[in-house]
PDB file of N, CA and C in Angstrom:
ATOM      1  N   UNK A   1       9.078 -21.243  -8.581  1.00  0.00           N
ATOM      2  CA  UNK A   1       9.736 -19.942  -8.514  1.00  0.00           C
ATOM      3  C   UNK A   1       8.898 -18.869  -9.203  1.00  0.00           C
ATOM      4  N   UNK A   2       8.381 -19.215 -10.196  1.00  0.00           N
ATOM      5  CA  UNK A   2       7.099 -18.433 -11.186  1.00  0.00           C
ATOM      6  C   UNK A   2       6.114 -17.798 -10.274  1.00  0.00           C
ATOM      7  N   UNK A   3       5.844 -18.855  -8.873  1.00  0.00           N
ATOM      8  CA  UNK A   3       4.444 -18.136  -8.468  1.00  0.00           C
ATOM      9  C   UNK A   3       5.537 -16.932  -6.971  1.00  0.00           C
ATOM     10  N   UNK A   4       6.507 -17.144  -6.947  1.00  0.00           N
ATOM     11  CA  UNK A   4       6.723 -15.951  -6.153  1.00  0.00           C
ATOM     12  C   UNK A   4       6.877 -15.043  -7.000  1.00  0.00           C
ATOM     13  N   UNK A   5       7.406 -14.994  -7.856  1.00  0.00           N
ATOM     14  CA  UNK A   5       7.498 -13.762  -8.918  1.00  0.00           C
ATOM     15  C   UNK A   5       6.478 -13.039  -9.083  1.00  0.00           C
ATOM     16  N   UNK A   6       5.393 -13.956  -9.413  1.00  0.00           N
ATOM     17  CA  UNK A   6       3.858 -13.105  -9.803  1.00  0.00           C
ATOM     18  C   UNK A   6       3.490 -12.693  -8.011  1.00  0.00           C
ATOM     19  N   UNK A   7       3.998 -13.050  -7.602  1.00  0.00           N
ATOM     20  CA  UNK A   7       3.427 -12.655  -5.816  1.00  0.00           C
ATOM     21  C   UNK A   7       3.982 -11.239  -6.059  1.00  0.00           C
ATOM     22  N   UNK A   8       5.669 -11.442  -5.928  1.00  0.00           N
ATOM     23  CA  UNK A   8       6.262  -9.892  -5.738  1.00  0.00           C
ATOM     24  C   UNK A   8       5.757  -9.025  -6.952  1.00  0.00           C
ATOM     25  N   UNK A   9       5.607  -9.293  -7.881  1.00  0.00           N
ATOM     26  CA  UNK A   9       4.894  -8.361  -9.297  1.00  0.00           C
ATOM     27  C   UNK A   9       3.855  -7.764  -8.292  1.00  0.00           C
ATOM     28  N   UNK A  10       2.871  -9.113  -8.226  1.00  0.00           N
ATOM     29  CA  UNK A  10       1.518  -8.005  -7.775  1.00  0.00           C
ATOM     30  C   UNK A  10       1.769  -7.320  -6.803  1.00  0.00           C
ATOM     31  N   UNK A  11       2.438  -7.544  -5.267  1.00  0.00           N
ATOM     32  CA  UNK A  11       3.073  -6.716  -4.054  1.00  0.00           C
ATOM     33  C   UNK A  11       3.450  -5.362  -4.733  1.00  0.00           C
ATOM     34  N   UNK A  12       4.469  -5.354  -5.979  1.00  0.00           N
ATOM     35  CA  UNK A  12       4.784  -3.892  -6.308  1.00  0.00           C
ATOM     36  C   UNK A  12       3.754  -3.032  -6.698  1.00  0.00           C
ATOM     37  N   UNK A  13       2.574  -3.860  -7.540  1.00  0.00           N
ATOM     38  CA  UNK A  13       1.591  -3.093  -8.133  1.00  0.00           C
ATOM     39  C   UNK A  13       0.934  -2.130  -7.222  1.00  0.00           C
ATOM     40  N   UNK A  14       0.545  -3.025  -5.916  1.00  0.00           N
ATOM     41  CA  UNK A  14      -0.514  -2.377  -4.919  1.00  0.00           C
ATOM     42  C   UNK A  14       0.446  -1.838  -4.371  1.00  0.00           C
ATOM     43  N   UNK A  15       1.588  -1.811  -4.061  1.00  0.00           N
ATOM     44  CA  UNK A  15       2.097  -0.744  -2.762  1.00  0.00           C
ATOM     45  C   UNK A  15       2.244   0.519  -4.285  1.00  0.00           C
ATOM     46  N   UNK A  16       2.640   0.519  -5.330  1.00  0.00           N
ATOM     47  CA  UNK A  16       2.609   1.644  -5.913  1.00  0.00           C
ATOM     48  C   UNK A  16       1.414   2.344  -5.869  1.00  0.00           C
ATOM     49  N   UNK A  17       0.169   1.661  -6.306  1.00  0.00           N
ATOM     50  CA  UNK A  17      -0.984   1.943  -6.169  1.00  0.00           C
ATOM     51  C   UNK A  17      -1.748   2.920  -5.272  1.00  0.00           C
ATOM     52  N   UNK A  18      -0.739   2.016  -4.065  1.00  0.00           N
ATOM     53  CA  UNK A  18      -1.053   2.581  -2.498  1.00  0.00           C
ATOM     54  C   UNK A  18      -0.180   4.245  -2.145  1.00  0.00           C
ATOM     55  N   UNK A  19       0.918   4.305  -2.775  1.00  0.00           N
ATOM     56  CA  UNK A  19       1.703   5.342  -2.526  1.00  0.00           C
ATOM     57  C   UNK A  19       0.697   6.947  -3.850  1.00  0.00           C
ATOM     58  N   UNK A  20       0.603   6.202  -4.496  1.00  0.00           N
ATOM     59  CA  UNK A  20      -0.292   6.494  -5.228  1.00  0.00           C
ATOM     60  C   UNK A  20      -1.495   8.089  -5.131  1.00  0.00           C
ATOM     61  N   UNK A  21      -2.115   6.671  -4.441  1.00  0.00           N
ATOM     62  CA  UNK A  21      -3.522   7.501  -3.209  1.00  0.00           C
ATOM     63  C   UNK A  21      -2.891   8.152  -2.004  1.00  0.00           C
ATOM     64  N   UNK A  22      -1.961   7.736  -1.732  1.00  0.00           N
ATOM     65  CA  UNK A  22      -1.124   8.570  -0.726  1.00  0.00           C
ATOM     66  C   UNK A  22      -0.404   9.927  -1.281  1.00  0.00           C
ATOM     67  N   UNK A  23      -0.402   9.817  -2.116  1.00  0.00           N
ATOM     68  CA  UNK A  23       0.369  11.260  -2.995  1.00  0.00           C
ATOM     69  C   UNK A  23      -0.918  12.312  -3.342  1.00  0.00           C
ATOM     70  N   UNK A  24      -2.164  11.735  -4.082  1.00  0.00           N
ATOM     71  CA  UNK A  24      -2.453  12.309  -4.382  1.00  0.00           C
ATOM     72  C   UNK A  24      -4.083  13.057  -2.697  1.00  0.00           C
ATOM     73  N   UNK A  25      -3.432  11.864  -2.462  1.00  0.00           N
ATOM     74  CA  UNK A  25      -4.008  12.576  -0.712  1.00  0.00           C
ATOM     75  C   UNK A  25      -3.868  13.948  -0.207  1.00  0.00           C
ATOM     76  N   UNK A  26      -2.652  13.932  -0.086  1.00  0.00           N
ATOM     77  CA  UNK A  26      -1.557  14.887   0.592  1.00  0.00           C
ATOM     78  C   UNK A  26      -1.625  16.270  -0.610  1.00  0.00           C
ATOM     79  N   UNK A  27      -1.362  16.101  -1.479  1.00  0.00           N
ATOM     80  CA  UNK A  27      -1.761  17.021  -2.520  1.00  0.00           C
ATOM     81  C   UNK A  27      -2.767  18.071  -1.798  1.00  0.00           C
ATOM     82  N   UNK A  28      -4.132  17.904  -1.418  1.00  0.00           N
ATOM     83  CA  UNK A  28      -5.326  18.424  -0.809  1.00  0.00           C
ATOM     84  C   UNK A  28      -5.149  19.027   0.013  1.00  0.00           C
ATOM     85  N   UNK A  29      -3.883  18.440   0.515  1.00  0.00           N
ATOM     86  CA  UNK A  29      -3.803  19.475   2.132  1.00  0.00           C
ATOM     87  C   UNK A  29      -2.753  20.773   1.884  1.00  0.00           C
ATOM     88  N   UNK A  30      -3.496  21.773   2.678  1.00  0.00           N
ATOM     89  CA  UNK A  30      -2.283  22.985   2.336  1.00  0.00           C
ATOM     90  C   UNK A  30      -2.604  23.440   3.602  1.00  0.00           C
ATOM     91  N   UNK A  31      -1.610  23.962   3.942  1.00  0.00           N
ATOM     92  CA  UNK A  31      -0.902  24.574   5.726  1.00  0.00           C
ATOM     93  C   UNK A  31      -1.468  25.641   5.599  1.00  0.00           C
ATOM     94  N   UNK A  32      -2.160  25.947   6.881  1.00  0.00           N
ATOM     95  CA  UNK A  32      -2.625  27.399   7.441  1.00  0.00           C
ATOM     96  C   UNK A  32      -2.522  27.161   8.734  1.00  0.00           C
ATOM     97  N   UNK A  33      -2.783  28.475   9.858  1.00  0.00           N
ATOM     98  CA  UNK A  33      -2.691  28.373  11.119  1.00  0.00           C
ATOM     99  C   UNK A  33      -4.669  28.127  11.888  1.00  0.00           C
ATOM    100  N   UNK A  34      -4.942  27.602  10.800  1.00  0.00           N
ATOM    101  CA  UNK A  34      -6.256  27.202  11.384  1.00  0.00           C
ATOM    102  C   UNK A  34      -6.148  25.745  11.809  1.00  0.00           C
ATOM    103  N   UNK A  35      -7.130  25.264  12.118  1.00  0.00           N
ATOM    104  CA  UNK A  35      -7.131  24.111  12.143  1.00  0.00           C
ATOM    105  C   UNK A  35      -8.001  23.111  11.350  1.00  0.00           C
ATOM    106  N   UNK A  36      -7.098  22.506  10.165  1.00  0.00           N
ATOM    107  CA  UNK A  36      -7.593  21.586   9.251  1.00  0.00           C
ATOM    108  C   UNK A  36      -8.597  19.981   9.589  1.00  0.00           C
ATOM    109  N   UNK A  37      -9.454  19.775   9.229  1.00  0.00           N
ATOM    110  CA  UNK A  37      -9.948  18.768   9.487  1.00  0.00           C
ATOM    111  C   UNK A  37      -9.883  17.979   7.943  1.00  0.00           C
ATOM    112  N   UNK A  38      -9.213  17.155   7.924  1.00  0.00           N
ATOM    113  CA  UNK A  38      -8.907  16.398   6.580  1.00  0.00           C
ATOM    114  C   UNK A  38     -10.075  15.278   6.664  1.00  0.00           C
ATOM    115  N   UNK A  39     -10.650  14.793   5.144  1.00  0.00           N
ATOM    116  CA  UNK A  39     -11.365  13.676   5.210  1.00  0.00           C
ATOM    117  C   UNK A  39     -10.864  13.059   4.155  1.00  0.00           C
ATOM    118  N   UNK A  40     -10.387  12.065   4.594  1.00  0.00           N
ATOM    119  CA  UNK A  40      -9.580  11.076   3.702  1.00  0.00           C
ATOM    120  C   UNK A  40     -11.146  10.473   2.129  1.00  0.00           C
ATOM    121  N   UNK A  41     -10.028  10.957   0.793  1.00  0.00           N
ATOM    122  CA  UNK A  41     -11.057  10.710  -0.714  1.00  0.00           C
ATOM    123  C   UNK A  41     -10.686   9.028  -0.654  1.00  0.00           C
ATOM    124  N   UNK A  42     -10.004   8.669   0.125  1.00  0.00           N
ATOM    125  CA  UNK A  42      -9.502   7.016  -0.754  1.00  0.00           C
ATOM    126  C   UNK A  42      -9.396   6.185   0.281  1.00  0.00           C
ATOM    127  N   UNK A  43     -10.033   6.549   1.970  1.00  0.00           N
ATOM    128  CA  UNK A  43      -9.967   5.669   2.716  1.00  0.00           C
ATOM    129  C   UNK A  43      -9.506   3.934   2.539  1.00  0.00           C
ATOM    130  N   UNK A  44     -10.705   3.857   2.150  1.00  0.00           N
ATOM    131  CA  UNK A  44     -11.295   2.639   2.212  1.00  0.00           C
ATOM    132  C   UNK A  44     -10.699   2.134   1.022  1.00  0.00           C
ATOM    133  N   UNK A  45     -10.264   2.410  -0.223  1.00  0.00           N
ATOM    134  CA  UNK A  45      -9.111   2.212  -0.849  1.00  0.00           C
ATOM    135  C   UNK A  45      -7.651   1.465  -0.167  1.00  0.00           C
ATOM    136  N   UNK A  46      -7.147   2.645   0.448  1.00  0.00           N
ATOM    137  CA  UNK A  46      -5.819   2.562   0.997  1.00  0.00           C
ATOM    138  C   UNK A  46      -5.632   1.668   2.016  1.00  0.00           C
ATOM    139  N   UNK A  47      -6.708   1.671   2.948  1.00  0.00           N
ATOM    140  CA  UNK A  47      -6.754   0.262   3.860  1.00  0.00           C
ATOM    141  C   UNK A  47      -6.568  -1.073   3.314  1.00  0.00           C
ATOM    142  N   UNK A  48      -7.355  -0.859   2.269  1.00  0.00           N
ATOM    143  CA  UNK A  48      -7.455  -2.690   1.339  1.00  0.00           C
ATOM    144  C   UNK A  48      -5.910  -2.877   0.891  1.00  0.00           C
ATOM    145  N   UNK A  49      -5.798  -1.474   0.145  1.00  0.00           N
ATOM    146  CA  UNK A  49      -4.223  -1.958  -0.671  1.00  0.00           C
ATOM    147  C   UNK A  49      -3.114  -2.479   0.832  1.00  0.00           C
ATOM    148  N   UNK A  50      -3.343  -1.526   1.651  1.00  0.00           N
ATOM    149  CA  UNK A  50      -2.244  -1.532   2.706  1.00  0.00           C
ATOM    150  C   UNK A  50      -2.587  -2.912   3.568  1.00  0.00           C
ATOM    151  N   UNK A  51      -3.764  -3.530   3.586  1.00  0.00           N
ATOM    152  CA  UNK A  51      -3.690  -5.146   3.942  1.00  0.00           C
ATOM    153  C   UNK A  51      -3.361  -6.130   3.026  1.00  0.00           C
ATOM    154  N   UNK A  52      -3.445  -5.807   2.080  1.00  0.00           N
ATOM    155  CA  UNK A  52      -3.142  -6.625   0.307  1.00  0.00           C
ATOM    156  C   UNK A  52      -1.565  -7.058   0.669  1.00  0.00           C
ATOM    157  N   UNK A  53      -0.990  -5.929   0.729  1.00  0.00           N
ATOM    158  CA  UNK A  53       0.456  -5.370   0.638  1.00  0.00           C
ATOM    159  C   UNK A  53       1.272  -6.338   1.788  1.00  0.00           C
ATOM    160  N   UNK A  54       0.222  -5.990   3.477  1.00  0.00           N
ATOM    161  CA  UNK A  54       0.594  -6.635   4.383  1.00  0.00           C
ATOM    162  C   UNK A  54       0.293  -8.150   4.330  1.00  0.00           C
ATOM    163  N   UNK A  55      -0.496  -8.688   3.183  1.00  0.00           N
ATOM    164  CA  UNK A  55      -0.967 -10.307   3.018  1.00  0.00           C
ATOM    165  C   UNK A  55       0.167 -10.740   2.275  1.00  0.00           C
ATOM    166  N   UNK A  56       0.762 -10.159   1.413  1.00  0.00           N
ATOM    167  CA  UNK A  56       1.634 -10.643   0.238  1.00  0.00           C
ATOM    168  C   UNK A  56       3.024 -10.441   0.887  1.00  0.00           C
ATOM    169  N   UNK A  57       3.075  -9.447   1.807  1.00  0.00           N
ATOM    170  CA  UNK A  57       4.579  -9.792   2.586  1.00  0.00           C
ATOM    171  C   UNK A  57       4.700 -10.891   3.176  1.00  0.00           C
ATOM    172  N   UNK A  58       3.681 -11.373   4.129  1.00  0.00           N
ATOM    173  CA  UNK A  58       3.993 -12.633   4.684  1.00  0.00           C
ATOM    174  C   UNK A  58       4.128 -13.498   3.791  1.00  0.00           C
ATOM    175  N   UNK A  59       3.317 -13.561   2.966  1.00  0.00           N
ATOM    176  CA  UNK A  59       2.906 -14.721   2.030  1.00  0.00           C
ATOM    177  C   UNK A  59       4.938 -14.912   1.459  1.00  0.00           C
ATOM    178  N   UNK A  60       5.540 -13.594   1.235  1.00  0.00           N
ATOM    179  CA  UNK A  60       6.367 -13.676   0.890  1.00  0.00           C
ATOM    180  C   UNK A  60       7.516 -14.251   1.620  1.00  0.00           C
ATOM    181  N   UNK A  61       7.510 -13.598   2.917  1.00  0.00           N
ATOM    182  CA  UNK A  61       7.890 -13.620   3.943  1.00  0.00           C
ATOM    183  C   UNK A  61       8.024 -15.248   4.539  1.00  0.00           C
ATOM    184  N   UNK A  62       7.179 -16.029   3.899  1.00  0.00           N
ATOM    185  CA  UNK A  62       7.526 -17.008   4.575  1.00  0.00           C
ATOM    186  C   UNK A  62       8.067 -18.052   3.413  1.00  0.00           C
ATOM    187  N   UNK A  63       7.318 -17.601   2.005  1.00  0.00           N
ATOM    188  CA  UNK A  63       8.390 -18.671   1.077  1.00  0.00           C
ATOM    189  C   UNK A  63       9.878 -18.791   1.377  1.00  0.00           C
ATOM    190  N   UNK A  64      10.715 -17.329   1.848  1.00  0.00           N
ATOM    191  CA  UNK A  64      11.609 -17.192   1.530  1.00  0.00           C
ATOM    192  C   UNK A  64      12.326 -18.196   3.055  1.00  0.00           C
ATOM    193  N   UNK A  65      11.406 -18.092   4.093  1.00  0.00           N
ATOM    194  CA  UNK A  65      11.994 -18.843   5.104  1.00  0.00           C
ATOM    195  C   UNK A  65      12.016 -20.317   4.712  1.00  0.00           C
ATOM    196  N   UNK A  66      11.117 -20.881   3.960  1.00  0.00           N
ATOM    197  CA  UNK A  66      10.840 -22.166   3.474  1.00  0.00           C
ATOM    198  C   UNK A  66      12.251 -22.302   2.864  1.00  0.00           C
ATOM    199  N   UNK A  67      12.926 -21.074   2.128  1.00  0.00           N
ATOM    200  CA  UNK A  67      13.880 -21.820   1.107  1.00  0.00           C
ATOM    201  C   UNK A  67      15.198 -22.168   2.269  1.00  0.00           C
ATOM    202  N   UNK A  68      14.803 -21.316   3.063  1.00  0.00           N
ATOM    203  CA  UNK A  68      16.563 -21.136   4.059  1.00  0.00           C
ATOM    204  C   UNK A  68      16.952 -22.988   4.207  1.00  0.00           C
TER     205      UNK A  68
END
């Protein structure tokens, strides 16, 4: 039961992490009637966390079917 715990611990870390770089993303952008071309500061960041995130759901995802 210990190692799902530390699963969902770390899952919260990186999706916070991830919302994170997503906040401070969006921050950068400010509305005009031009047209913005955004270049993402944390790409390659946010991809990793957001597959991390998507590895540890299943991972989760399936202990919990194991217990049914």
């Amino acid at each position: 039961m210990s190692n799902r715990i530390e699963i969902l611990e770390e899952y919260r870390r990186a999706n916070s992490q991830l919302a994170t770089l997503k906040r401070q993303e969006s921050e950068n952008v400010h509305s005009s009637s031009e047209t913005v071309r955004i270049e993402p500061r944390y790409g390659d960041e946010m991809n990793d966390l957001t597959n991390k995130c998507a590895q540890l759901d299943m991972i989760l995802e399936a202990m919990a079917a194991s217990e049914d």
